[in-house]
Protein backbone atom coordinates (compact mmCIF):
# COMPACT_ATOMS: atom_id res chain seq x y z
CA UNK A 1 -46.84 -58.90 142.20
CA UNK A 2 -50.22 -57.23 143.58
CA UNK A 3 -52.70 -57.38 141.05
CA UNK A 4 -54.43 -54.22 140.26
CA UNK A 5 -58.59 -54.47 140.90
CA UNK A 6 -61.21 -52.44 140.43
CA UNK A 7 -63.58 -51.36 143.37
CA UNK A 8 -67.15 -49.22 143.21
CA UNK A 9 -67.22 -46.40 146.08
CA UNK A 10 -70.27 -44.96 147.14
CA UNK A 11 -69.55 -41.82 148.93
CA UNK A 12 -72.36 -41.00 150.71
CA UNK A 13 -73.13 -38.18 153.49
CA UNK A 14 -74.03 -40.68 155.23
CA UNK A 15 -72.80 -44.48 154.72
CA UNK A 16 -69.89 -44.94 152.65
CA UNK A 17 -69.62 -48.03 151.29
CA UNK A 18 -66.93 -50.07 149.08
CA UNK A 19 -67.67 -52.36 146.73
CA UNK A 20 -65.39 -55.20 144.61
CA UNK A 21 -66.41 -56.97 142.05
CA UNK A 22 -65.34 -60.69 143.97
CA UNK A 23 -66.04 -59.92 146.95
CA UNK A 24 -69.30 -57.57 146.89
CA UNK A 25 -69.49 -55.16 149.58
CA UNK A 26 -66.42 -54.54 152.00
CA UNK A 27 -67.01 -51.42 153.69
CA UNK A 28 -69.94 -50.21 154.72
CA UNK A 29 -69.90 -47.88 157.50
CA UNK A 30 -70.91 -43.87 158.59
CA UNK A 31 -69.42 -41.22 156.65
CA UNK A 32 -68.29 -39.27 160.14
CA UNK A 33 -64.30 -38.79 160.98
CA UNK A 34 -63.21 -37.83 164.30
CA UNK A 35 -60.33 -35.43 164.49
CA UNK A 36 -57.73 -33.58 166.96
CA UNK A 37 -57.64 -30.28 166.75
CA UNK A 38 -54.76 -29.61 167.95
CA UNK A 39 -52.31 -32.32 165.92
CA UNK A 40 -55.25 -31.99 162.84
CA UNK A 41 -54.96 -35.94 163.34
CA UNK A 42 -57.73 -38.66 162.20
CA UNK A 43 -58.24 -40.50 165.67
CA UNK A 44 -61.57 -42.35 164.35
CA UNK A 45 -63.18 -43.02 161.18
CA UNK A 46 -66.74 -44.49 160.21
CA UNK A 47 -68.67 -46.59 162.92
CA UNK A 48 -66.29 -45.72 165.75
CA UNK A 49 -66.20 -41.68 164.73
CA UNK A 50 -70.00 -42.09 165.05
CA UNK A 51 -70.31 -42.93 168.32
CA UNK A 52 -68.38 -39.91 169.25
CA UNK A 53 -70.93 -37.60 167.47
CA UNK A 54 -71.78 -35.33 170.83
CA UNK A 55 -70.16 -36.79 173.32
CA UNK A 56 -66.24 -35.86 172.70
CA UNK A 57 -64.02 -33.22 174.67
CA UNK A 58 -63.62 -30.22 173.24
CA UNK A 59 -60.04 -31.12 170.74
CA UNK A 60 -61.55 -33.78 169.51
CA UNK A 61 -64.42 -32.71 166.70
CA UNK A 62 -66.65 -35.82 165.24
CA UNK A 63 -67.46 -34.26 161.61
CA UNK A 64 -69.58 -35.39 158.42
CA UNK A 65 -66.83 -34.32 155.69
CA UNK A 66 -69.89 -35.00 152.99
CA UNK A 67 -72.81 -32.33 153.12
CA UNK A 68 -75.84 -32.73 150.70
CA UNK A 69 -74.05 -35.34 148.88
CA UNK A 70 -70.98 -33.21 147.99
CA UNK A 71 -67.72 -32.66 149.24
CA UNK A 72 -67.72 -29.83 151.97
CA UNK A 73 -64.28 -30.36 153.35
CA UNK A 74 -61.85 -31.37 150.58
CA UNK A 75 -58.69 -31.93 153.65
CA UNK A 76 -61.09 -34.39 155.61
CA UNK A 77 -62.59 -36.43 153.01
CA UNK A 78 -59.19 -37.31 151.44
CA UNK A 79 -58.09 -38.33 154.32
CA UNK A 80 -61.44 -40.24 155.49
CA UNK A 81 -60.68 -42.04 151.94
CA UNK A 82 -57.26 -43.06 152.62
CA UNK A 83 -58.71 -44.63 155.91
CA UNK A 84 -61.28 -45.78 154.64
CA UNK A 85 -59.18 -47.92 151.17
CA UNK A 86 -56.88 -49.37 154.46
CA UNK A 87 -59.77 -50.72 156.22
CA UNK A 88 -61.37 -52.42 152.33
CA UNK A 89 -57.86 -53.41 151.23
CA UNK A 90 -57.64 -55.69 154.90
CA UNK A 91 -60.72 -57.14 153.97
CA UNK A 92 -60.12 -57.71 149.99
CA UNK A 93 -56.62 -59.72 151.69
CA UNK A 94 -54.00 -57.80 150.11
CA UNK A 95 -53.05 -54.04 149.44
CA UNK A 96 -54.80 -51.91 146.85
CA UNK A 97 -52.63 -51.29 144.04
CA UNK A 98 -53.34 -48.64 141.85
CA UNK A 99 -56.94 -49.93 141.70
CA UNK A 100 -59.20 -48.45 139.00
CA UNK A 101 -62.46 -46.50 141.25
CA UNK A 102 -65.62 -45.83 140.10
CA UNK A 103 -66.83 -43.45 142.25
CA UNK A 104 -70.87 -41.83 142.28
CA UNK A 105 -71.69 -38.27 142.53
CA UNK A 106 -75.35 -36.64 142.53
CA UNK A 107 -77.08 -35.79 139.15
CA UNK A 108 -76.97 -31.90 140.47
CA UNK A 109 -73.67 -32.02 141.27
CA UNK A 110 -71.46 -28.82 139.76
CA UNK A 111 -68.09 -29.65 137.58
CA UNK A 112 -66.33 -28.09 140.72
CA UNK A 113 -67.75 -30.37 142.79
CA UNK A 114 -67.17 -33.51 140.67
CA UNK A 115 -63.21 -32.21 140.09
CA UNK A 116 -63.06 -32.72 144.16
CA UNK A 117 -64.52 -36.18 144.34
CA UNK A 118 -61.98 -37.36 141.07
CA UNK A 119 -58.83 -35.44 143.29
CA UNK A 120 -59.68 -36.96 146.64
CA UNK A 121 -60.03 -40.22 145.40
CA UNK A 122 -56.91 -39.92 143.41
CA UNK A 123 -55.06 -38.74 146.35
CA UNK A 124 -55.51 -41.98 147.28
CA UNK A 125 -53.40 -43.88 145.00
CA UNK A 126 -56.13 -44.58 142.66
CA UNK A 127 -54.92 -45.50 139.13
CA UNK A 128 -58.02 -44.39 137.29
CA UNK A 129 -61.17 -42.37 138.59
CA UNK A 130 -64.56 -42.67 136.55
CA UNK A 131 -67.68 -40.60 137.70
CA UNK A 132 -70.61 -42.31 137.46
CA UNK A 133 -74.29 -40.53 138.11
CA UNK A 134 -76.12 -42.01 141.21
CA UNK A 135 -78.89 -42.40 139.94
CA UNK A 136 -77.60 -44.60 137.26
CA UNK A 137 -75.54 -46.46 139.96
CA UNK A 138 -78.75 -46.72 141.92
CA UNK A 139 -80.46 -48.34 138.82
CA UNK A 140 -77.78 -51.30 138.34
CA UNK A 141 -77.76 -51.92 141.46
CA UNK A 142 -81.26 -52.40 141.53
CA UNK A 143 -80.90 -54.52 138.52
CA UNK A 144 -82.72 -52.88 136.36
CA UNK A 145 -82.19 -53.32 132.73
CA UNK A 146 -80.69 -49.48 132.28
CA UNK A 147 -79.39 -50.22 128.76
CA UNK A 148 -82.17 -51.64 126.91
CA UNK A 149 -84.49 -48.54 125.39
CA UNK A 150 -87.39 -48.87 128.16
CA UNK A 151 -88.39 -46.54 130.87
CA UNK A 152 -86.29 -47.54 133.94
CA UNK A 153 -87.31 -44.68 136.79
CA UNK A 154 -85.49 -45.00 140.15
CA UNK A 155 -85.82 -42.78 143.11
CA UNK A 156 -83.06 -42.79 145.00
CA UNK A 157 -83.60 -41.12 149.17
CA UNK A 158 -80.20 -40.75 150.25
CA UNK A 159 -78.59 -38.98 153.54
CA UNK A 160 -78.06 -35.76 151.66
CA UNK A 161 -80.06 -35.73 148.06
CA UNK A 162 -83.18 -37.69 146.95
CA UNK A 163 -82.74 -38.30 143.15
CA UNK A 164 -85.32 -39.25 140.76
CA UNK A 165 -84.04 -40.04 137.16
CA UNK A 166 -85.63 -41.64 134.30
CA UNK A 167 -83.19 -43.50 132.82
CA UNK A 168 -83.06 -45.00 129.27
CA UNK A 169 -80.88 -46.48 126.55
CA UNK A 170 -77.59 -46.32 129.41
CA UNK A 171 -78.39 -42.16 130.20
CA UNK A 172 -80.85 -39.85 132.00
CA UNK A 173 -83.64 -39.04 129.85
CA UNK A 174 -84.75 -36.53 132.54
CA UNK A 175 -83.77 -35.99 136.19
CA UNK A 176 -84.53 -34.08 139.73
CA UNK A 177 -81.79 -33.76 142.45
CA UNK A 178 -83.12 -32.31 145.40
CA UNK A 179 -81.08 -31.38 148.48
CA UNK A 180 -83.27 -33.28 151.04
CA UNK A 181 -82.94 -36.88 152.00
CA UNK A 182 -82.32 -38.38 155.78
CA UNK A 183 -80.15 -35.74 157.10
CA UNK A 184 -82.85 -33.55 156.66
CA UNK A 185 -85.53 -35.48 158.08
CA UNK A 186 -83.63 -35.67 161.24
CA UNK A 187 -83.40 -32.23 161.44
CA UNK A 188 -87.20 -31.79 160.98
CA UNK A 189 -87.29 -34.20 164.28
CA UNK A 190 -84.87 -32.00 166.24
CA UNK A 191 -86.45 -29.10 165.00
CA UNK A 192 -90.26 -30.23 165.70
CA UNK A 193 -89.29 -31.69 169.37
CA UNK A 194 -87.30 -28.01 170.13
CA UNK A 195 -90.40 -25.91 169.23
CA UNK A 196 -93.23 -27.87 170.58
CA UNK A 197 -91.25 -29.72 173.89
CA UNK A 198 -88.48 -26.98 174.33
CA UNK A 199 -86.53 -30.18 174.23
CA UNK A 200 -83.00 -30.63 172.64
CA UNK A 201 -82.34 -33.58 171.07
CA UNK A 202 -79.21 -35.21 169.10
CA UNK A 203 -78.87 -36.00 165.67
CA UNK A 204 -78.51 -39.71 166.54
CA UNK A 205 -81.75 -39.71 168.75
CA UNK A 206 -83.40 -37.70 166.15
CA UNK A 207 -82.24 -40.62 163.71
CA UNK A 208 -83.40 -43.47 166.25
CA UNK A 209 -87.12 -42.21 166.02
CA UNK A 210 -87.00 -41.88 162.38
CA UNK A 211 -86.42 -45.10 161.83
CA UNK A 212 -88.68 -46.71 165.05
CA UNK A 213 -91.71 -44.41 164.74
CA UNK A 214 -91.51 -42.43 161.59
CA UNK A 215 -93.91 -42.70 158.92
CA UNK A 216 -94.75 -41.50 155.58
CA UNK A 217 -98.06 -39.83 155.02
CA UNK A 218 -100.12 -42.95 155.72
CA UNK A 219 -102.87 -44.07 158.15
CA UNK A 220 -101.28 -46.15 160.76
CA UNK A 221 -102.08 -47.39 164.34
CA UNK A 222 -100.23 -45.12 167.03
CA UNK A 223 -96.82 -45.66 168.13
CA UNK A 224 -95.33 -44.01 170.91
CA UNK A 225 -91.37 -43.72 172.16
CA UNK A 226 -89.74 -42.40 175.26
CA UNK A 227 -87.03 -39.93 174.12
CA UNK A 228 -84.13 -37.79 176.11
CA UNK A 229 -83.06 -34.79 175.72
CA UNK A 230 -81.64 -31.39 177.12
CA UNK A 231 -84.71 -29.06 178.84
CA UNK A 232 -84.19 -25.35 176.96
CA UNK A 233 -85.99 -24.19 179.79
CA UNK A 234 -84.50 -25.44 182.71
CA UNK A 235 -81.34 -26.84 181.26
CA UNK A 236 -80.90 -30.01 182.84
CA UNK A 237 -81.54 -33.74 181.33
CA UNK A 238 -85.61 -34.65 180.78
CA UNK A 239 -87.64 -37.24 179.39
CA UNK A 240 -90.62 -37.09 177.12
CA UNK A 241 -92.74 -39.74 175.24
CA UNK A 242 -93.81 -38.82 171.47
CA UNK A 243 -95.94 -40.12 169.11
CA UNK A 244 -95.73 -41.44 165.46
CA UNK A 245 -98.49 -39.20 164.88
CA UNK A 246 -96.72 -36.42 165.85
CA UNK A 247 -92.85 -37.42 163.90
CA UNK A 248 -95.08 -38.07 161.11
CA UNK A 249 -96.37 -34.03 161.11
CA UNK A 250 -92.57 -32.83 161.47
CA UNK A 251 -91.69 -35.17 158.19
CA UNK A 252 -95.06 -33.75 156.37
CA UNK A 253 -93.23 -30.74 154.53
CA UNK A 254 -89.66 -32.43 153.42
CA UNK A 255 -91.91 -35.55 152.24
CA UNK A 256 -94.03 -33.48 149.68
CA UNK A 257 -90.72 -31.94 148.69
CA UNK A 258 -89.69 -35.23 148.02
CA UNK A 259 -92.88 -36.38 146.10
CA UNK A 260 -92.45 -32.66 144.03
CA UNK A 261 -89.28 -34.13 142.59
CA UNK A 262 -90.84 -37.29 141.47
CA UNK A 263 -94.28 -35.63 139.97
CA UNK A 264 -91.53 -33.22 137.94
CA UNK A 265 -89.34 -35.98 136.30
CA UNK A 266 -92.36 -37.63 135.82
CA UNK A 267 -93.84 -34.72 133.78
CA UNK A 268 -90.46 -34.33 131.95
CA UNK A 269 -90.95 -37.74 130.64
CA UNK A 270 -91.10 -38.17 127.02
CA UNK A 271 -94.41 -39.74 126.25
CA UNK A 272 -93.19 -43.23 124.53
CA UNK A 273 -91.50 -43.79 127.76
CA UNK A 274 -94.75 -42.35 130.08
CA UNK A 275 -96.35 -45.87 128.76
CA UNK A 276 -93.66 -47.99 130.38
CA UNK A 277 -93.43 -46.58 133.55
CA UNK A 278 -97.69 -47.63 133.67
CA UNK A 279 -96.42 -51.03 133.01
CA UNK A 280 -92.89 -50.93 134.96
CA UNK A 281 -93.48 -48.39 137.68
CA UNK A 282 -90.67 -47.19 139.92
CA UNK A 283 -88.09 -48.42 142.22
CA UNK A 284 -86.92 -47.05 145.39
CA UNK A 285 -83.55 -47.00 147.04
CA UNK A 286 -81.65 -45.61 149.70
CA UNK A 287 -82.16 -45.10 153.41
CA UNK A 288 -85.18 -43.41 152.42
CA UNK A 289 -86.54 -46.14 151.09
CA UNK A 290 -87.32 -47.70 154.35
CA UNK A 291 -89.01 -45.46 155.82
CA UNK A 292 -92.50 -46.72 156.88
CA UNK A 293 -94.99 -46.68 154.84
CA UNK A 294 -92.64 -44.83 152.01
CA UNK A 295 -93.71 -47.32 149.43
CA UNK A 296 -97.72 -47.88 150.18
CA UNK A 297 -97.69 -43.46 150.22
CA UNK A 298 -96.10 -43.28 147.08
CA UNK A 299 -97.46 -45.85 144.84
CA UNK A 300 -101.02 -44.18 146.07
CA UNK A 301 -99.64 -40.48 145.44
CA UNK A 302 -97.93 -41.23 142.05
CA UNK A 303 -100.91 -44.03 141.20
CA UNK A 304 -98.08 -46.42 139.46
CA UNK A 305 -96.56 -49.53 141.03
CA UNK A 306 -93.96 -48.55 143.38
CA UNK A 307 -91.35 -51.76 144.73
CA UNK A 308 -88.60 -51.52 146.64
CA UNK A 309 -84.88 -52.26 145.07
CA UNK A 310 -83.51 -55.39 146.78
CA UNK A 311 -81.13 -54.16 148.87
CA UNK A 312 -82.34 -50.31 148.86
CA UNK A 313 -78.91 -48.95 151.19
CA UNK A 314 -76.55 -50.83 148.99
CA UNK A 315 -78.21 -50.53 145.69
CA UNK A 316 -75.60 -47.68 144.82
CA UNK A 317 -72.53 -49.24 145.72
CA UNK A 318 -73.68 -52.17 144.08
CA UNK A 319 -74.30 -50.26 140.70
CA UNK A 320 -71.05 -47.87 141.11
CA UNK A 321 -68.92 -51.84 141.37
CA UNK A 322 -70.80 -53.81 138.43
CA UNK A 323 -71.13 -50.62 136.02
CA UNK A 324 -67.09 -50.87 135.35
CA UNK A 325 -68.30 -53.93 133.11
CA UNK A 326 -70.95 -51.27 131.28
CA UNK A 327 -68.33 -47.76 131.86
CA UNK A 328 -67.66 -48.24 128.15
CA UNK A 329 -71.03 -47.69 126.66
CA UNK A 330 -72.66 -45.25 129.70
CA UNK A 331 -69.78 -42.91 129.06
CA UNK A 332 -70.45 -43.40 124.62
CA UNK A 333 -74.53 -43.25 125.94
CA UNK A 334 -73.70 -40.02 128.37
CA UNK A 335 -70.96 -38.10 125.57
């Protein structure tokens, strides 16, 4: 007899990752799918798809089924799911049986758009299908203390959203979802390296700088890298060295977007709970997270103690597994 578990799924645009309860986190890997064309067949999925990303003849499409943190193919994802509950139930040592899924969706997200994640993830065989907010997940998986009645504020940089919630008493006492996270600071890369270097880059070297030489709005000594890209001009294969100085202008505009979101919930907050955040200050997670410098820019911008959750990229899969023990009273806190 298979016994029936209960796993946490983080869906992200771009990690996915799986979490159980015993075994903490057993998938983590790209949100990307690679595909035939012509048999509509899943060749890759996750790390392996990734690779692909640019480099695949022209039946075979690598795609990102997840855009700004929502579903934007419904076909795809399902079927990135089903792939994706193989690959956790080899690792958990037996098959998935009718497990019970929490799964996270953004705080913005649209009833529409939460009815997709519940059906795609019940396509999958799940028994039940809770929805939890990802910014609460975030906060549980930061270990914060989410039910007592205190100011917990977590900003959460993901691929696709950044969310900032303050979040009280098990529910969001007030809350910003904005569409930009890593995805779009890669794009600023491509984008800044096109206009001023007539240079085409990849989203994956775009990524690779981020994280080497990309850097919040902070003084810092000089780095430089040696990138590669397509000439626009001439059309054939170039290289050109860029600064840190120069990726951290191209981030300048989604960053204060970013730091907008948190200066709003931060208004929003009612003022017995403006007292506590003096005292607690806020926690970052996600990718975003790591950027360099993010926490030393912020805590100066926002003049309250900013720290960093533990493990910032899992902190949501983390909080989507252990809030099945606190479902119960979020969902009484949330009705």
């Amino acid at each position: 007899m298979l016994s029936t578990t209960e796993i946490g799924i983080d869906l992200g645009t771009a990690n996915t990752l799986v979490y159980s309860k015993n075994k903490g986190i057993v998938f983590n890997e790209p949100s990307v799918v690679a595909i035939d064309l012509n048999t509509k067949q899943v060749m890759a999925v996750g790390t392996d798809a990734k690779e692909m990303i640019g480099k695949t003849p022209g039946n075979i499409v690598a795609i990102r089924p997840l855009k700004d943190g929502v579903i934007a193919d419904y076909d795809v994802t399902s079927q990135m799911l089903k792939q994706i509950m193989k690959k956790a139930s080899k690792q958990l040592g037996f098959a998935i049986r009718k497990p019970t899924v929490v799964v996270c969706t953004p705080s913005g997200s649209t009833s529409v758009e939460r009815r997709a994640i519940e059906d795609a993830v019940k396509s999958c065989g799940a028994k039940h299908v809770h929805l939890i907010e990802e910014p609460v997940a975030a906060a549980i998986g930061a270990e914060l203390p989410v039910e007592e009645p205190v100011a917990n504020v977590i900003i959460d940089i993901g691929g696709g959203t950044t969310e900032v919630a303050i979040i009280s008493y098990g529910g969001v006492v007030s809350c910003h979802s904005i569409r930009i996270g890593g995805d779009q600071l890669d794009e600023d890369i491509v984008q800044y390296v096109r206009k001023k270097y007539n240079l085409l880059i990849g989203e994956r070297t775009a990524e690779q700088i981020k994280i080497e030489i990309g850097y919040a709005m902070i003084d810092h000594p000089p780095m430089t890298m040696d990138i590669r890209g397509r000439d626009l001009v001439t059309g054939l294969p170039k290289n050109i060295s860029i600064t840190s100085i120069e990726i951290q202008e191209a981030l300048r505009e989604s960053l204060f977007h970013i730091l907008e979101a948190i200066r709003a919930t931060l208004e929003d907050c009612p003022p017995e709970l403006s007292g506590d955040i003096v005292d607690q200050g806020v926690v970052l997670s996600g990718g975003g997270a790591l950027l360099n410098g993010m926490q030393d820019w912020l805590s100066e911008e926002i003049v309250v103690p900013v720290h960093v959750a533990p493990h910032p990229l899992e902190s949501v899969a983390i909080g989507t597994g252990m809030s099945l023990q606190v479902i119960q009273k979020l969902q009484k806190a949330t009705r």
